[in-house]
Protein backbone atom coordinates (compact mmCIF):
# COMPACT_ATOMS: atom_id res chain seq x y z
CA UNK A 1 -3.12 -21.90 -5.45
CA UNK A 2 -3.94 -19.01 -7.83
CA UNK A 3 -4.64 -20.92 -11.07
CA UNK A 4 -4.19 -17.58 -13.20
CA UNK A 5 -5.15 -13.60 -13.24
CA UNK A 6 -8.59 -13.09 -11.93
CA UNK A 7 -11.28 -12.47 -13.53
CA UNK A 8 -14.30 -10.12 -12.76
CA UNK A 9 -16.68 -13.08 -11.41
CA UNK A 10 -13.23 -14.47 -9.64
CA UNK A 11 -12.88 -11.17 -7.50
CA UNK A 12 -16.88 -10.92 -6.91
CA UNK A 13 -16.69 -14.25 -5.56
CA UNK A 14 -13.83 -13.55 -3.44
CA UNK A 15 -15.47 -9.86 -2.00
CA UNK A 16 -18.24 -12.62 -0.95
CA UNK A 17 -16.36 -15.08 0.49
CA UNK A 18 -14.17 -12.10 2.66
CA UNK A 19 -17.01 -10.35 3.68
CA UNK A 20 -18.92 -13.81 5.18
CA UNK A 21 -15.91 -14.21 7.21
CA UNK A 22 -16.73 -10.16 8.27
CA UNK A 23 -14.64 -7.83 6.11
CA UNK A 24 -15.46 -4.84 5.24
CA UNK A 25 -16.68 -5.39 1.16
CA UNK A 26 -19.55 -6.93 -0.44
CA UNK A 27 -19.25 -9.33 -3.25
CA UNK A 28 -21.39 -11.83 -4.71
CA UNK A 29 -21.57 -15.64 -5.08
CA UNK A 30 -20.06 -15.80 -8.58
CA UNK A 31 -18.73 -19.23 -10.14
CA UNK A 32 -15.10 -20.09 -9.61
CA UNK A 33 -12.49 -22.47 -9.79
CA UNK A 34 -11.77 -22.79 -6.09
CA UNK A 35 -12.33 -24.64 -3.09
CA UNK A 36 -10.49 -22.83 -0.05
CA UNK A 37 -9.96 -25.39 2.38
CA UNK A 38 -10.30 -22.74 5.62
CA UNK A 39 -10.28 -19.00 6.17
CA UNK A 40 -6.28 -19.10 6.25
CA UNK A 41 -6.32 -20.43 2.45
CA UNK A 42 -8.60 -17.90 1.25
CA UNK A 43 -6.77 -15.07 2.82
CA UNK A 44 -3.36 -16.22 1.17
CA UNK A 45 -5.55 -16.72 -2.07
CA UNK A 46 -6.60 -13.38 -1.92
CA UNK A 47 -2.89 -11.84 -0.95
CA UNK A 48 -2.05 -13.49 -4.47
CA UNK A 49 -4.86 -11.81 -6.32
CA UNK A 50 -4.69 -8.74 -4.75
CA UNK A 51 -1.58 -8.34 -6.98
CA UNK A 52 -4.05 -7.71 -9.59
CA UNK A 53 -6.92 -5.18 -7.96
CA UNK A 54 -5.65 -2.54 -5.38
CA UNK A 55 -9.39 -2.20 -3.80
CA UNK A 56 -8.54 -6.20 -3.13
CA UNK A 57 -5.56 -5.27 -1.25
CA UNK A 58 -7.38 -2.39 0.78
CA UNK A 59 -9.73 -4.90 2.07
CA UNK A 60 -6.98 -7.70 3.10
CA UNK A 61 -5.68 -4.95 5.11
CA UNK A 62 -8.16 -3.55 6.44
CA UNK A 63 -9.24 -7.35 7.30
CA UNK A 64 -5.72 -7.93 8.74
CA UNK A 65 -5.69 -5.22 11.02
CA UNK A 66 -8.78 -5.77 12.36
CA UNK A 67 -9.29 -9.22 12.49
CA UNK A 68 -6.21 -11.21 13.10
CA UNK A 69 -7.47 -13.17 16.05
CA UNK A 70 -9.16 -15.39 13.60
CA UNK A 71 -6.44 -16.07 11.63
CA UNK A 72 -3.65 -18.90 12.69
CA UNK A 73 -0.46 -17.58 11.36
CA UNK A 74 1.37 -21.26 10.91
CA UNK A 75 -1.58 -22.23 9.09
CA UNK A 76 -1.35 -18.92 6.98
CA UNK A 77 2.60 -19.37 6.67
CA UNK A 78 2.28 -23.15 5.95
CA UNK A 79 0.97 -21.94 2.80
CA UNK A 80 3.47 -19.85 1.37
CA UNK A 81 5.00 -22.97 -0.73
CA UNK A 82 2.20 -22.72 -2.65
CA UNK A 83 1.56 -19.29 -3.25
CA UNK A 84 2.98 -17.08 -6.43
CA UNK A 85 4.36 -14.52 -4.19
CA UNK A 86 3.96 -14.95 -0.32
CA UNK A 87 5.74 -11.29 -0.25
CA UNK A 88 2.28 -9.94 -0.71
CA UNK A 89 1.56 -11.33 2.77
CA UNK A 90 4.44 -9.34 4.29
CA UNK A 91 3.69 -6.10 2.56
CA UNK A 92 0.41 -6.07 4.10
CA UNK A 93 1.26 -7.06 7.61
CA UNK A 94 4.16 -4.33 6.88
CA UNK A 95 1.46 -2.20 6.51
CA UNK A 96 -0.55 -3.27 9.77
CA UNK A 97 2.27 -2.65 11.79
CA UNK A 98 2.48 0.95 10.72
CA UNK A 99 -0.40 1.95 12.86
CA UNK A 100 0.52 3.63 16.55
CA UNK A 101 -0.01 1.84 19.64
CA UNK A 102 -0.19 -1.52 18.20
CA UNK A 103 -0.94 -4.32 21.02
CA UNK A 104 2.01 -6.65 22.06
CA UNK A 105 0.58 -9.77 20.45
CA UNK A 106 -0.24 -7.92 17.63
CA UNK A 107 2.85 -6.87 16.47
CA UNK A 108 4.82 -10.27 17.31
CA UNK A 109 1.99 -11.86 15.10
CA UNK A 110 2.30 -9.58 12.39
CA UNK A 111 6.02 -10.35 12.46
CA UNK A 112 6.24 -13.88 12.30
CA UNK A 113 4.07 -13.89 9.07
CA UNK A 114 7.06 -11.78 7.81
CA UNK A 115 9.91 -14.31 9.31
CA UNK A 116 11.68 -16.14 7.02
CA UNK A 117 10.46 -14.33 4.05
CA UNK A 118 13.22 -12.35 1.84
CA UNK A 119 12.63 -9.33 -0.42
CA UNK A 120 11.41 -10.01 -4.15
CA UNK A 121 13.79 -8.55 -7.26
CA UNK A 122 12.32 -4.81 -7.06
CA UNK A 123 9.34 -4.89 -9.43
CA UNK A 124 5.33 -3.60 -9.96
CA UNK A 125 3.49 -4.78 -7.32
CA UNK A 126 -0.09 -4.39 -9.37
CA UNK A 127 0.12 -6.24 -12.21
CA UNK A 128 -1.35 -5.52 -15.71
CA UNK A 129 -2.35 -2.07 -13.95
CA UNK A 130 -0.73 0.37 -15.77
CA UNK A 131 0.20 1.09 -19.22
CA UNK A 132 3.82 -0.09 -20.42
CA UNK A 133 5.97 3.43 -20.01
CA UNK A 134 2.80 5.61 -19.04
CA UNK A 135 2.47 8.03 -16.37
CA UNK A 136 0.66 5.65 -13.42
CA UNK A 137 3.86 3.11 -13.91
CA UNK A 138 6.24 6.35 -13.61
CA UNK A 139 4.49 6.94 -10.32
CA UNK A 140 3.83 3.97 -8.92
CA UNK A 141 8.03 3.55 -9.50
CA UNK A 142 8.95 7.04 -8.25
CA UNK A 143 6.56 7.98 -5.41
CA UNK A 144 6.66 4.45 -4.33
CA UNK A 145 5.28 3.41 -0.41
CA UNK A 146 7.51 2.46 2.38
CA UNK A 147 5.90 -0.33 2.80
CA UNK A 148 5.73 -1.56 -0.46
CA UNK A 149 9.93 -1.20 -0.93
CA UNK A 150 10.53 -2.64 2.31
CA UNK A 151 9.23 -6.29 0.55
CA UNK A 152 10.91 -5.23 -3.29
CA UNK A 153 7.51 -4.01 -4.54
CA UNK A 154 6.86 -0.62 -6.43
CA UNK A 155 3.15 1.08 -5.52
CA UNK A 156 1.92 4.39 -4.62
CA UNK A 157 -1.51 2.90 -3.43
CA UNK A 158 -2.18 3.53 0.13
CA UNK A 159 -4.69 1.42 1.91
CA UNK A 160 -7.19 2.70 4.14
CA UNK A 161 -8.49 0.93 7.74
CA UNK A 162 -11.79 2.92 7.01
CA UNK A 163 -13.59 3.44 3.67
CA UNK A 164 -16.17 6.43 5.53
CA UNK A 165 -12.93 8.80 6.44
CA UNK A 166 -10.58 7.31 4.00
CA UNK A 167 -7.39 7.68 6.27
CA UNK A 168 -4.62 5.95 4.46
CA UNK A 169 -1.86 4.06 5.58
CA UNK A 170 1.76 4.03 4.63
CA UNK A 171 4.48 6.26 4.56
CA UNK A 172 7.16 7.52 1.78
CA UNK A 173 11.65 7.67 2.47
CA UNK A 174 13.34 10.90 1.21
CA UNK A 175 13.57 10.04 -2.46
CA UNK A 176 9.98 9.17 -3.01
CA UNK A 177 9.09 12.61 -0.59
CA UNK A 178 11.84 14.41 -3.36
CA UNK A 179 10.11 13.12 -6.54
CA UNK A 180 6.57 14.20 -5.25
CA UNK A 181 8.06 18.12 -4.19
CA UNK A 182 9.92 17.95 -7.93
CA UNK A 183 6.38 16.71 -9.36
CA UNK A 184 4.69 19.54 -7.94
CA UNK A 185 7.19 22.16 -8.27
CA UNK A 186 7.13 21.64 -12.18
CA UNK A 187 3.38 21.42 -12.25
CA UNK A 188 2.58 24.27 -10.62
CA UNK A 189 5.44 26.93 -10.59
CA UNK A 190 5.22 27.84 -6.95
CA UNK A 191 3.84 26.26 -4.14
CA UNK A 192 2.46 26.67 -0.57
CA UNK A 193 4.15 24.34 2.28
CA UNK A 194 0.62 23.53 2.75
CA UNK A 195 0.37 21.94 -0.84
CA UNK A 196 3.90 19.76 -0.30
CA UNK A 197 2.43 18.07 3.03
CA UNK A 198 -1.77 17.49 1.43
CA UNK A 199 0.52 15.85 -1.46
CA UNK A 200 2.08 13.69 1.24
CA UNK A 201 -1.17 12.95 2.71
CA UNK A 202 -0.65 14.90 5.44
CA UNK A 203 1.98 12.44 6.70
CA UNK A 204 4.98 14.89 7.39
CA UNK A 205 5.37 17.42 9.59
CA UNK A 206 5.99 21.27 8.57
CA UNK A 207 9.40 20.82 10.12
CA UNK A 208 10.42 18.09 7.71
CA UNK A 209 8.88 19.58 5.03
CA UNK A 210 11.14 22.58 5.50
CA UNK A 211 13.93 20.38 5.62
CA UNK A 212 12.88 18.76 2.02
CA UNK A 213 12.28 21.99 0.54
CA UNK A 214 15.79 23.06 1.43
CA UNK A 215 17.52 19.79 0.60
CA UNK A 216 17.03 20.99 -3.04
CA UNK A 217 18.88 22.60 -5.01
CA UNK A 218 17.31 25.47 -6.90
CA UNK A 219 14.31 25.98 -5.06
CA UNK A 220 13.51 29.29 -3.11
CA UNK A 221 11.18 30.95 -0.83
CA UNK A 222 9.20 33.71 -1.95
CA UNK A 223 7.46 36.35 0.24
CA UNK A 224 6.38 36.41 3.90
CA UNK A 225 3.75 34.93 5.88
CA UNK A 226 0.60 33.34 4.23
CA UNK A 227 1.96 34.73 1.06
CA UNK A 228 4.75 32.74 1.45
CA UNK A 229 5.75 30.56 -1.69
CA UNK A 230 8.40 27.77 -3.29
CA UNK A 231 9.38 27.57 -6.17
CA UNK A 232 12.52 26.93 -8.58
CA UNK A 233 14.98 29.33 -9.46
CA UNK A 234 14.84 30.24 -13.15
């Protein structure tokens, strides 16, 4: 299906072809070497690329989430032989299913894209993104998604459902939560509980936040009140 890494005019074209079927990008009718055969083959052609532009990814989710009524999942899963790495499919339905209240249908669609689909060896999920041994890989490896690791992928991209408010989806486990409090701890010296949970996106709650500050050794609390800071012990 994907015939090699994408190419500038290659991701134009597919922005155009996603947002004709109503997502929310524009692109533009470049030349390229395929011919989807339906909306289901463009979508998997896409998951495969998107391993190569993280804005790709935000939009298949986004489109995902919003709009799959339109998809038919055996036709989308019927497809997987001839994908690179179906997996991509699965992180982003992973990802769908993290919203609350999620209809019935919804989430037993979501799931049987996933079904049958096993976790890749743990690598990168963007590919020729970062520099070999730079700071973005180090990140992307530490401060890793939930979502991503549930599928064997590394990526501290978060995709949003809407570009105006840019509310991000996704969610971090304990050691990816640690490395971000050690990141900023070493940064800055001392820190507000305030600064721990924006770093986090403000996806934690000051009560577990309290518990991660105190799950490490060495760190200590400061003063009182809105004076109040963390930092490690010299």
């Amino acid at each position: 299906m994907l015939k090699g890494i994408p190419k500038g005019n290659h991701l134009a074209r597919m922005y155009y072809e996603l947002a004709a079927a109503g997502a929310p990008c524009v692109g533009e009718r470049r030349p390229w070497p395929y011919r989807p055969a339906g909306l289901e083959e463009l979508f998997c052609l896409g998951a495969d690329m998107s391993r190569y532009d993280p804005r790709l990814f935000d939009i298949l989710v986004a489109f995902l989430s919003r709009s799959w009524k339109e998809l038919n999942p055996a036709a989308v899963r019927a497809l997987y032989a001839g994908m690179r790495t179906p997996q991509t499919v699965a992180v982003m339905a992973e990802f769908a299913r993290s919203q609350q209240a999620l209809p019935e249908e919804k989430r037993y669609f979501l799931r049987y894209l996933q079904e049958g689909l096993a976790p890749v060896p743990m690598q990168l999920y963007y590919q020729h993104l970062y520099r070999p041994g730079g700071n973005l890989m180090r990140r992307a490896a530490e401060e890793a998604l939930r979502e991503y690791k549930a599928w064997g992928f590394l990526a501290r991209e978060a995709p949003s459902l809407d570009e105006a408010d840019r509310r991000t989806m996704g969610s971090r486990d304990a050691d990816a939560r640690r490395n971000i409090l050690m990141q900023l701890l070493k940064e800055r010296g001392r820190i507000r509980m305030s600064d721990y949970i924006e770093a986090l996106g403000g996806k934690i709650s000051r009560q577990q936040a309290l518990i991660d500050m105190r799950s490490i050794e060495g760190v200590r609390l400061t003063g009182r009140g809105p004076g109040a800071r963390w930092a490690l012990a010299a």
